[in-house]
C-alpha atoms as a PDB file:
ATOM      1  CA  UNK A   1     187.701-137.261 -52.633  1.00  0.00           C
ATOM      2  CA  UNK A   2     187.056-140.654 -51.781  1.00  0.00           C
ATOM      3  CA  UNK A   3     186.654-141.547 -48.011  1.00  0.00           C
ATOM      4  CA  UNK A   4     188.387-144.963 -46.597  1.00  0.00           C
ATOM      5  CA  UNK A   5     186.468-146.652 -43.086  1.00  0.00           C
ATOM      6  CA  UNK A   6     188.943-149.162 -41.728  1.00  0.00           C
ATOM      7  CA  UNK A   7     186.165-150.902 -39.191  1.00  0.00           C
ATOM      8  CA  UNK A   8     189.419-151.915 -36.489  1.00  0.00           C
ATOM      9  CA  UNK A   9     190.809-148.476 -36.511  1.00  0.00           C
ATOM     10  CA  UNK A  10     189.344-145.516 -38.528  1.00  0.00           C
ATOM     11  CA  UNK A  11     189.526-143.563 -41.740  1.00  0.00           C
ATOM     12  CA  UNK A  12     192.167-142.785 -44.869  1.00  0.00           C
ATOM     13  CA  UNK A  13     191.322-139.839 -46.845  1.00  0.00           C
ATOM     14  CA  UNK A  14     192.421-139.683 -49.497  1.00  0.00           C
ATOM     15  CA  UNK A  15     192.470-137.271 -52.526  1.00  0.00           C
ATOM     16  CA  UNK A  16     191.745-139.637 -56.002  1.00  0.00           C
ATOM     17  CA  UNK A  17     193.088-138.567 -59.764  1.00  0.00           C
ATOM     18  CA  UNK A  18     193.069-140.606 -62.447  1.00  0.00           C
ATOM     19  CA  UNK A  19     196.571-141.228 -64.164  1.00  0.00           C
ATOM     20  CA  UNK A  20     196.613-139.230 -67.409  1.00  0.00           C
ATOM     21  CA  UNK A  21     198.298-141.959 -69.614  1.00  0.00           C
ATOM     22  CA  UNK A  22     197.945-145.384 -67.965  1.00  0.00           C
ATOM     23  CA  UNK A  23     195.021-147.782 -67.861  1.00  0.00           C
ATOM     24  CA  UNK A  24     195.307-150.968 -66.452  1.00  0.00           C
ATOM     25  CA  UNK A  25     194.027-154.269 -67.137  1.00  0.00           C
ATOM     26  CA  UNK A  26     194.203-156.008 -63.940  1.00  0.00           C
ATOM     27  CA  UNK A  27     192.837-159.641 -65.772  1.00  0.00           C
ATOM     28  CA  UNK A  28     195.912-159.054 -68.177  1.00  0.00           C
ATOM     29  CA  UNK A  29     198.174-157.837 -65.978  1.00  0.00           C
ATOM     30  CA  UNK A  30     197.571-161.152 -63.648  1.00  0.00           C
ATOM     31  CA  UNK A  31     197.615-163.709 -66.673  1.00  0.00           C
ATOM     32  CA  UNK A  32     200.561-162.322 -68.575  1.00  0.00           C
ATOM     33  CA  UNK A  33     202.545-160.120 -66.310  1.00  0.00           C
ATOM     34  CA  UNK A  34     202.102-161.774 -62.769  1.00  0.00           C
ATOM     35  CA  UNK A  35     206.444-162.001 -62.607  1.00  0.00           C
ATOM     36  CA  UNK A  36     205.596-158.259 -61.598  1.00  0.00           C
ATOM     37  CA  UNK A  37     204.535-159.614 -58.429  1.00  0.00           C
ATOM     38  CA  UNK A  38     206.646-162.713 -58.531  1.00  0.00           C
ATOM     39  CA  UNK A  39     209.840-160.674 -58.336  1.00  0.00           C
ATOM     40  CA  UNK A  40     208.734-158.658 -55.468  1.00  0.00           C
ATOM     41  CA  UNK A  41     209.461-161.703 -52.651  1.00  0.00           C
ATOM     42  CA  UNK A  42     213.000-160.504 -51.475  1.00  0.00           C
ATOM     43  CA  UNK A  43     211.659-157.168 -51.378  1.00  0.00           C
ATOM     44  CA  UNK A  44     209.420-158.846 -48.667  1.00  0.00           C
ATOM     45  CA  UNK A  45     212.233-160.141 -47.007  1.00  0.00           C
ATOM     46  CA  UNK A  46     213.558-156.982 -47.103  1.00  0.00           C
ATOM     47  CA  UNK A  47     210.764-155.032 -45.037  1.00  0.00           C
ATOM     48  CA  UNK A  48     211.087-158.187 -42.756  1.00  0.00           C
ATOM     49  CA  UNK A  49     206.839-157.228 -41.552  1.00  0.00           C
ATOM     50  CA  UNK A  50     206.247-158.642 -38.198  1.00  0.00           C
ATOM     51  CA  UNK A  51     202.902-159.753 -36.429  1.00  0.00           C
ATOM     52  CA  UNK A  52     200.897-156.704 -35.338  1.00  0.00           C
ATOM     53  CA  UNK A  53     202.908-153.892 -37.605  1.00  0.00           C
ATOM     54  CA  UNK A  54     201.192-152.277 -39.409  1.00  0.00           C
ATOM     55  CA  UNK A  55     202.057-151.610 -42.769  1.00  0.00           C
ATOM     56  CA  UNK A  56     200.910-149.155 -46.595  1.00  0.00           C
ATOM     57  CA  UNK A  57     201.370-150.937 -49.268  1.00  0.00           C
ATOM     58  CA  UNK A  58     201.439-148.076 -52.110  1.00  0.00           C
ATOM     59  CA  UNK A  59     201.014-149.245 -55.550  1.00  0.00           C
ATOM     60  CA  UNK A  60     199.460-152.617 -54.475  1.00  0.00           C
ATOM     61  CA  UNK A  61     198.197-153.966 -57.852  1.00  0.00           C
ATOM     62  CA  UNK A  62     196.009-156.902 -57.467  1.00  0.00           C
ATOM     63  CA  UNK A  63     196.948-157.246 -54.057  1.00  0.00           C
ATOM     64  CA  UNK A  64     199.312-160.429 -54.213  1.00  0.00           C
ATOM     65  CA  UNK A  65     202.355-159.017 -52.124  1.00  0.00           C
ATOM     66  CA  UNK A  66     200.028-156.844 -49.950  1.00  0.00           C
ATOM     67  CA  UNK A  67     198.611-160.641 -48.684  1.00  0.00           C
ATOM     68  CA  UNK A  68     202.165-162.250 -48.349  1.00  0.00           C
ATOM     69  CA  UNK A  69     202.407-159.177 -46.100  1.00  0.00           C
ATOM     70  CA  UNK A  70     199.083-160.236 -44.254  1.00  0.00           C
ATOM     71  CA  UNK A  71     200.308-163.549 -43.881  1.00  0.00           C
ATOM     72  CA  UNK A  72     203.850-162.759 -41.688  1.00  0.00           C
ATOM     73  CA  UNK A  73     200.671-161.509 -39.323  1.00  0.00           C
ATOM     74  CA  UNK A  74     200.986-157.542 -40.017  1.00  0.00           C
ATOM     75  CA  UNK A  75     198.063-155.660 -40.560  1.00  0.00           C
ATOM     76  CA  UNK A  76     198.009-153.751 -44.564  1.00  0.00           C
ATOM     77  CA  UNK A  77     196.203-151.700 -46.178  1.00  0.00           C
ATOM     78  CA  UNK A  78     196.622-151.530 -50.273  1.00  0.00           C
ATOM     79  CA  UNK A  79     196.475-148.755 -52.269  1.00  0.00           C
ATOM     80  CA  UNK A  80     196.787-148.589 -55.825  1.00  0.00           C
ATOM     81  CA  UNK A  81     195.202-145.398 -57.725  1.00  0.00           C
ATOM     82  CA  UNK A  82     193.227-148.017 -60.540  1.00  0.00           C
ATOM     83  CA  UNK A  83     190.002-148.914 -59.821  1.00  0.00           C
ATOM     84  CA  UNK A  84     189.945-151.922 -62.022  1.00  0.00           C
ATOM     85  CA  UNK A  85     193.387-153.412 -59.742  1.00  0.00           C
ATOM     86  CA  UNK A  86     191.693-152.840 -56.585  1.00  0.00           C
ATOM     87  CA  UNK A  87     188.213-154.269 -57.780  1.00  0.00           C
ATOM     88  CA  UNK A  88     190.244-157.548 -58.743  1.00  0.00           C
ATOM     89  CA  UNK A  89     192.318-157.460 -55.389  1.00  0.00           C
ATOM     90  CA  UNK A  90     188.968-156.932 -53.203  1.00  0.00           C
ATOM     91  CA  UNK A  91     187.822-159.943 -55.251  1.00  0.00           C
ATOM     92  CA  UNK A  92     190.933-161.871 -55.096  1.00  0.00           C
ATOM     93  CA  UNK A  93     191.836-161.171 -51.436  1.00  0.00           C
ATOM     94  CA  UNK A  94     188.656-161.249 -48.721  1.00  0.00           C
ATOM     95  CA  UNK A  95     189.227-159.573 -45.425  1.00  0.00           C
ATOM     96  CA  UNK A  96     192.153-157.636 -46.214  1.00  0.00           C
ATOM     97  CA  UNK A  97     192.179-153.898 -46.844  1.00  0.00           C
ATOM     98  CA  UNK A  98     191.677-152.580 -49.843  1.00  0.00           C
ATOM     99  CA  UNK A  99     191.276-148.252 -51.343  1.00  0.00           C
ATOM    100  CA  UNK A 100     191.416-146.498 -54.951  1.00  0.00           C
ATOM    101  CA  UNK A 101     194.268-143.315 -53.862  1.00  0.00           C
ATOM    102  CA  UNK A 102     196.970-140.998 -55.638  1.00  0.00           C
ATOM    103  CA  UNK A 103     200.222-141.949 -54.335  1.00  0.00           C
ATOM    104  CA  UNK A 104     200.814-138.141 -54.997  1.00  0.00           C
ATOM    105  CA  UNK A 105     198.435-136.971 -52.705  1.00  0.00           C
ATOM    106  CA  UNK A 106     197.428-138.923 -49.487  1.00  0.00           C
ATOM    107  CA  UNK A 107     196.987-139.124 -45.975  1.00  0.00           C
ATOM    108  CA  UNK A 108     196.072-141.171 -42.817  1.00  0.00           C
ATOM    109  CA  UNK A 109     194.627-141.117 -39.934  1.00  0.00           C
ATOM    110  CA  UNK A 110     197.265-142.815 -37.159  1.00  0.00           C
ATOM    111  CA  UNK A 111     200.963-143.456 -38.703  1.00  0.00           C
ATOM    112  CA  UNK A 112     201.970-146.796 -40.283  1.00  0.00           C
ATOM    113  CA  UNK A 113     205.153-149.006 -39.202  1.00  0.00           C
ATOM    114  CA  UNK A 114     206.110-149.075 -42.758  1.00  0.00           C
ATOM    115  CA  UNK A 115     205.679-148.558 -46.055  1.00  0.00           C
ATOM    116  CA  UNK A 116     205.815-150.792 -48.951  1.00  0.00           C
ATOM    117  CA  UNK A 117     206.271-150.835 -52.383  1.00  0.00           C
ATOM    118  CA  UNK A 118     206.708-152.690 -55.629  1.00  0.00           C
ATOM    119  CA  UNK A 119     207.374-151.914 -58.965  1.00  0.00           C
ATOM    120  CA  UNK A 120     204.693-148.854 -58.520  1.00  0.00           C
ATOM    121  CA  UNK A 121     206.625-145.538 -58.189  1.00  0.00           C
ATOM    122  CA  UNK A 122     208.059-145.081 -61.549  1.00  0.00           C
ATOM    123  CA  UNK A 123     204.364-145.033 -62.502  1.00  0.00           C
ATOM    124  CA  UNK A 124     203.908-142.009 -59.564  1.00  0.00           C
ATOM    125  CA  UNK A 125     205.812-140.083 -62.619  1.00  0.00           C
ATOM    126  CA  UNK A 126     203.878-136.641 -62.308  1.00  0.00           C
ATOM    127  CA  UNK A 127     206.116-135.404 -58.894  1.00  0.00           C
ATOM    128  CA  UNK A 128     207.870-137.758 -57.114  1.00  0.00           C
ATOM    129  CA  UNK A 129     208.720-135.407 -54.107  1.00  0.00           C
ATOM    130  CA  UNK A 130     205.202-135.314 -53.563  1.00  0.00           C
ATOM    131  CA  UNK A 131     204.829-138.830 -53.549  1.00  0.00           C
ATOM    132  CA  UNK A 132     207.939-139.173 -50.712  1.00  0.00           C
ATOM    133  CA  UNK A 133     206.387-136.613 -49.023  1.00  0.00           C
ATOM    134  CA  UNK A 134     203.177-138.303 -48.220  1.00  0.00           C
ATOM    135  CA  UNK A 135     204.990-141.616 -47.351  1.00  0.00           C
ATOM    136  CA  UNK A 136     207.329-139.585 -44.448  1.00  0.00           C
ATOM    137  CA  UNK A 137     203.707-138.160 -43.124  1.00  0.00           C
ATOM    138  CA  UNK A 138     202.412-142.081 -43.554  1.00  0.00           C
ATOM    139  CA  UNK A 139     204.987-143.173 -41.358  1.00  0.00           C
ATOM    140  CA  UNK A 140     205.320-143.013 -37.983  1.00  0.00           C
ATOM    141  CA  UNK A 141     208.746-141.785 -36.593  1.00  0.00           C
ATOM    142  CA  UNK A 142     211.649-144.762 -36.891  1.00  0.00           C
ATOM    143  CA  UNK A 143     209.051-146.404 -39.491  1.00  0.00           C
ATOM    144  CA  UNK A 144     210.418-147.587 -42.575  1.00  0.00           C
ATOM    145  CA  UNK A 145     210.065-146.877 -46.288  1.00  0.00           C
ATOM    146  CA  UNK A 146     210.925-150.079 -48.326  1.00  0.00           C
ATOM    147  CA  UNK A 147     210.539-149.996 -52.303  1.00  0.00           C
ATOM    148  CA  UNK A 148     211.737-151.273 -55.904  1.00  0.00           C
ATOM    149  CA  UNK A 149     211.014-149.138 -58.825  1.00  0.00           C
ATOM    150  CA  UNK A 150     212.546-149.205 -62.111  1.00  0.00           C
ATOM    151  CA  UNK A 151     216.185-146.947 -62.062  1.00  0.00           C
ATOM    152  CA  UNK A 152     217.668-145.423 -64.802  1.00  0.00           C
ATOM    153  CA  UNK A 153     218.342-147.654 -68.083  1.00  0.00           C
ATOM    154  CA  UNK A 154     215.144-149.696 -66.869  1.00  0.00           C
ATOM    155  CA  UNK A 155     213.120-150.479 -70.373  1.00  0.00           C
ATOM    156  CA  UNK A 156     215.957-148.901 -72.622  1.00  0.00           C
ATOM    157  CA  UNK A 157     215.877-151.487 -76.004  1.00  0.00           C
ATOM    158  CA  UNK A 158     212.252-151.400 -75.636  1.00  0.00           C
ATOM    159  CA  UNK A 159     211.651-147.921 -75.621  1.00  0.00           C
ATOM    160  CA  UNK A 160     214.062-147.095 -78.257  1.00  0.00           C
ATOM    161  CA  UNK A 161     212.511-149.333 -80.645  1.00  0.00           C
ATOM    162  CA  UNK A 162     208.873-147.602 -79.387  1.00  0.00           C
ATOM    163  CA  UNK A 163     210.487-144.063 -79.770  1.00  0.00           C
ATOM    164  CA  UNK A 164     212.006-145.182 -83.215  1.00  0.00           C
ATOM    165  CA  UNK A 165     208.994-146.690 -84.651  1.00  0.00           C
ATOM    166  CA  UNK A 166     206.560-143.698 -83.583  1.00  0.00           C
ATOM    167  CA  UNK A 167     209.266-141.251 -85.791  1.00  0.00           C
ATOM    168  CA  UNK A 168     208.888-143.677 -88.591  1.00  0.00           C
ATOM    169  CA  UNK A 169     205.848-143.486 -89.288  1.00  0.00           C
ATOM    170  CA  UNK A 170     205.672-139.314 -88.841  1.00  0.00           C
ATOM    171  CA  UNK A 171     203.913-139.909 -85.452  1.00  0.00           C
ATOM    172  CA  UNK A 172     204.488-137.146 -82.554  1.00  0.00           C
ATOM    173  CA  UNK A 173     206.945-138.210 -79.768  1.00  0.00           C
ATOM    174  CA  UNK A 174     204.809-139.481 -76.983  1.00  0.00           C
ATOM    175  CA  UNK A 175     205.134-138.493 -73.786  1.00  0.00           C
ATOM    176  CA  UNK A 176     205.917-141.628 -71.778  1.00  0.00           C
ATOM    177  CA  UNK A 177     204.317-142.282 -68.508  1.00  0.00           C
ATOM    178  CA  UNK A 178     207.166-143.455 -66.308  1.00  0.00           C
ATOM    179  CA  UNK A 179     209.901-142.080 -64.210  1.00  0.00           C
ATOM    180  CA  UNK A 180     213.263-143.857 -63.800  1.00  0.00           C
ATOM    181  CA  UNK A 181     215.753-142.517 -61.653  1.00  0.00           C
ATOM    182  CA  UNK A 182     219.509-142.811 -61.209  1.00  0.00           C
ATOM    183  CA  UNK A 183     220.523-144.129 -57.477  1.00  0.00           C
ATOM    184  CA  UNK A 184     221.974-141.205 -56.767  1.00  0.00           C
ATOM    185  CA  UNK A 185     219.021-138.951 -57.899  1.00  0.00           C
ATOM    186  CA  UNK A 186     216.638-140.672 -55.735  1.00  0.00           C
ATOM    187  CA  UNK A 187     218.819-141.052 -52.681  1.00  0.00           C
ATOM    188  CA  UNK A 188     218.985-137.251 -52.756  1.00  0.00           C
ATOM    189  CA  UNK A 189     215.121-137.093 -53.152  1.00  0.00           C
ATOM    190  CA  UNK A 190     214.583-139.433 -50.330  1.00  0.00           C
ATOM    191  CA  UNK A 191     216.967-137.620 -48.209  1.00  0.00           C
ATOM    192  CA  UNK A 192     215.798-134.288 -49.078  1.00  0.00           C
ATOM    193  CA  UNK A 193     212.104-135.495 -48.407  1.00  0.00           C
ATOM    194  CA  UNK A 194     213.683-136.491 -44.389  1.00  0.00           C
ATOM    195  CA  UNK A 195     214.512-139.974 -45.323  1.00  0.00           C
ATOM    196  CA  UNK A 196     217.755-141.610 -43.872  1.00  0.00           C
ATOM    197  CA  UNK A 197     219.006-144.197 -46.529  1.00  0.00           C
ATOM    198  CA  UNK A 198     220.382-147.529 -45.150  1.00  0.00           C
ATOM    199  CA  UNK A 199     220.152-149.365 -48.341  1.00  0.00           C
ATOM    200  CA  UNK A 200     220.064-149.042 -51.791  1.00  0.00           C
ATOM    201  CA  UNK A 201     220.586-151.645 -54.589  1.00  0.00           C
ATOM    202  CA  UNK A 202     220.935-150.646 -58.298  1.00  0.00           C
ATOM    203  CA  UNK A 203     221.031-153.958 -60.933  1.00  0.00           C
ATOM    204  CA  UNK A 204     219.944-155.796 -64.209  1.00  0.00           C
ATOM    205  CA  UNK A 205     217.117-157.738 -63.820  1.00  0.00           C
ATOM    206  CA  UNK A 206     216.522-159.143 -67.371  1.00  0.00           C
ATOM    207  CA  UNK A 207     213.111-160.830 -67.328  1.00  0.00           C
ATOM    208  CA  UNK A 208     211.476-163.529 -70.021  1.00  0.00           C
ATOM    209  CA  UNK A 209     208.410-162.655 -71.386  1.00  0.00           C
ATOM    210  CA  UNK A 210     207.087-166.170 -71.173  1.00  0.00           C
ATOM    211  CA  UNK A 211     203.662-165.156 -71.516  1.00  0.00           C
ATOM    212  CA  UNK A 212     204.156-162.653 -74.142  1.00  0.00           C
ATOM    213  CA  UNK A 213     203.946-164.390 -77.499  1.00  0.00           C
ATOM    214  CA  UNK A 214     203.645-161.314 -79.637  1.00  0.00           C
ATOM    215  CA  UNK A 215     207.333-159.745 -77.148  1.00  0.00           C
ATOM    216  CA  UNK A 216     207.804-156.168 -77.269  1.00  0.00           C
ATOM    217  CA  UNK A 217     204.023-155.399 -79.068  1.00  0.00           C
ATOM    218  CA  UNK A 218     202.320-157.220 -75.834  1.00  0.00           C
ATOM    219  CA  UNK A 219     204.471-155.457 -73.605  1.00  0.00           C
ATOM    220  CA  UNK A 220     203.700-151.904 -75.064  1.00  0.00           C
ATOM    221  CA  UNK A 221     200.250-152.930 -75.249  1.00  0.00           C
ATOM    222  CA  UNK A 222     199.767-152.985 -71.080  1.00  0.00           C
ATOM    223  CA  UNK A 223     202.946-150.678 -69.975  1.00  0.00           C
ATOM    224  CA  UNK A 224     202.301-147.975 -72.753  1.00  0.00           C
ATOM    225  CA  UNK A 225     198.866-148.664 -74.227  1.00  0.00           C
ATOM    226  CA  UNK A 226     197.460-145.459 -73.524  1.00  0.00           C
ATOM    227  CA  UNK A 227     200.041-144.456 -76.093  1.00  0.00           C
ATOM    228  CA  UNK A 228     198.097-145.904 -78.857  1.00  0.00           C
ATOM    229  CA  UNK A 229     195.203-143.477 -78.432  1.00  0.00           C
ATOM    230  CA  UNK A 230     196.009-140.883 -80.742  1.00  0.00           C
ATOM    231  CA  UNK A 231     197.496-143.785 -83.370  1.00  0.00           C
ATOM    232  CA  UNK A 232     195.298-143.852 -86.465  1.00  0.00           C
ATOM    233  CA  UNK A 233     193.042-147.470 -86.144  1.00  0.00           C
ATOM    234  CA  UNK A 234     194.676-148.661 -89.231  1.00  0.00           C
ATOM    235  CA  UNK A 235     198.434-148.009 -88.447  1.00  0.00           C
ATOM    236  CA  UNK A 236     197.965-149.663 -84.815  1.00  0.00           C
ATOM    237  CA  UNK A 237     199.489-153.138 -86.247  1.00  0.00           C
ATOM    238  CA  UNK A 238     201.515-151.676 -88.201  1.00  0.00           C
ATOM    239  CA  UNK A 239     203.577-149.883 -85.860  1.00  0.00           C
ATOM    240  CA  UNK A 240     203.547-152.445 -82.938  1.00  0.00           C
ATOM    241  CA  UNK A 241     205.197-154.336 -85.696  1.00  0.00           C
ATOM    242  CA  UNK A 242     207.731-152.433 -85.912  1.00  0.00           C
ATOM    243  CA  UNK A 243     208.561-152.155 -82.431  1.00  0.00           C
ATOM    244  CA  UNK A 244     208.939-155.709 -82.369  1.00  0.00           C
ATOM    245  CA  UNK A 245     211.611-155.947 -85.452  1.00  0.00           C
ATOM    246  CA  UNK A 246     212.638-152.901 -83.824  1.00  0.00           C
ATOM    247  CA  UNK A 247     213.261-154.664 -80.741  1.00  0.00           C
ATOM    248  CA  UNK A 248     214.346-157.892 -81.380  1.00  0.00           C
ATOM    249  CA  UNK A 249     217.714-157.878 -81.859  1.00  0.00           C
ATOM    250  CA  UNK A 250     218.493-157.006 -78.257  1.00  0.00           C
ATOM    251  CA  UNK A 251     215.520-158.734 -76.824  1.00  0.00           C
ATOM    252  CA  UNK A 252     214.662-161.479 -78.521  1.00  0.00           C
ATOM    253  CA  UNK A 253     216.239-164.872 -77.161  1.00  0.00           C
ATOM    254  CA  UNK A 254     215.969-168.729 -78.973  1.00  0.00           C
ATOM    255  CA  UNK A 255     213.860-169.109 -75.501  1.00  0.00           C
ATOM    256  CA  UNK A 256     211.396-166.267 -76.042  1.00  0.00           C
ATOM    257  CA  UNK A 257     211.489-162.901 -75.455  1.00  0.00           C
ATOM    258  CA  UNK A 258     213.406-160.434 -72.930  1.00  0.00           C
ATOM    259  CA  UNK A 259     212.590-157.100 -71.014  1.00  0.00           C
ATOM    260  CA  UNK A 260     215.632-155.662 -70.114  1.00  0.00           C
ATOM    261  CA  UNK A 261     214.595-153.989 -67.032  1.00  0.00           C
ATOM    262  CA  UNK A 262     217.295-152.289 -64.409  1.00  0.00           C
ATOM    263  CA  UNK A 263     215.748-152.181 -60.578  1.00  0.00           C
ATOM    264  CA  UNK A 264     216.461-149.912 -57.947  1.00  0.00           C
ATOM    265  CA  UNK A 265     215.437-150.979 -54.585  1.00  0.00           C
ATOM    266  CA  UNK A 266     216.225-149.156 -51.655  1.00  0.00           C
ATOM    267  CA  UNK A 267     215.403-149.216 -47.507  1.00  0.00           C
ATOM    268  CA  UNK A 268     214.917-145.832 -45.709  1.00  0.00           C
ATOM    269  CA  UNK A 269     213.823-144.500 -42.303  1.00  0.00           C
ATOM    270  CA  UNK A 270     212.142-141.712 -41.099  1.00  0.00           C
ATOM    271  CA  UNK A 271     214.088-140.332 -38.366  1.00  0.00           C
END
């Protein structure tokens, strides 16, 4: 249990785990994979914050959309359950809000306006119901629940060629640590969980890897590289290898390299 003193308003509580199978590097994931957050400005526009809402933003990384946020004049919080991302958003970000929490398993203390969310809940893979749950009780009635996540298809070349190569070379099947929905699959989740849906977008978002000179390898390396644990030292190469010549007839480009990602991004109110 970790224990959250806002000094303008009060306290989040919230209940801490440790994902199982990802471990982020926030330097890495700022220096190579910053189009995470780069991505996430129409879903800004899309929440629309105003001056003096208040507003969760769930999943917040190193913090870069939860300060656009600050800037429109709302007042955020940023949660993101890796201590190494909030450590670098602290850092990054003075005077804004900042806690280590489980998106599965949180509360607060007085009821948001909204919450936010990008490219975070297909990492929230362990029971998304849960996670929807504690946003409705985060929200304050007619407050809004605004989020991207990767929908179904999201990742598909590259995790073939992961799947593929881990079989070639007599390797168990990992278990992978993400959760990608269909539209329809998460519409009924959200309006099971006592969300009204007013929009929801499903599309290809195919995104260069311009900082990722070694392609698919450097990409399984932060998104899956809790994978590589039980991989013998000496095969490590090897295999990543593979995933690349694996991968690169779908995903490699004369410019560089591709991630064929698929987003869904959705609006919903709590009635």
């Amino acid at each position: 249990m970790c224990r959250y003193l806002n000094d303008s308003e009060c306290e989040l509580i919230l209940r801490y785990e440790t994902p199982n199978l990802t471990r982020w590097n926030a330097r890495a994931y700022d220096s190579s994979f910053g189009y995470v957050s780069a991505h996430g400005a129409p879903l800004v526009e899309l929440l629309d914050p105003q001056p003096g809402e208040r507003v969760l933003d769930l999943g917040c990384g190193t913090g870069v959309l939860t300060a656009d946020i600050a800037a429109r004049g709302a007042e955020v919080l940023g949660i993101d359950g890796s201590h190494s991302m909030i450590e670098t958003a602290i850092a990054q970000h003075p005077g804004l809000d900042f806690t280590v929490g489980d998106g599965h398993d949180f509360t607060v203390a007085q009821p948001y306006d909204a919450v936010f969310s990008n490219a975070a809940l297909h990492w929230m893979s362990r029971d998304p119901e849960a996670v929807i749950a504690c946003v409705r009780m985060a929200l304050r009635p007619g407050g809004r629940f605004v989020a991207e996540l990767g929908g179904a298809g999201n990742c598909a070349a590259l995790t073939s060629a992961m799947l593929t190569a881990w079989r070639e070379y007599g390797l168990r099947e990992p278990e992978l640590p993400w959760y990608f929905p269909s539209p329809a699959e998460y519409a009924r989740r959200l309006e099971q969980g006592g969300f009204t849906v007013r929009i929801l977008e499903y599309f290809d978002r195919p995104t260069p890897l311009d900082d990722c000179p070694n392609g698919a390898a450097d990409w399984v390396r932060l998104f899956a590289g809790s994978l590589l644990d039980g991989v013998p030292l000496a095969t490590v190469e090897p295999l990543l290898l593979r995933v690349n010549e694996l991968a690169a007839p779908a995903l490699r480009r004369e410019s560089g390299w591709m991630a064929d990602y698929v987003r869904l991004r959705f609006a919903a109110v709590r009635p």
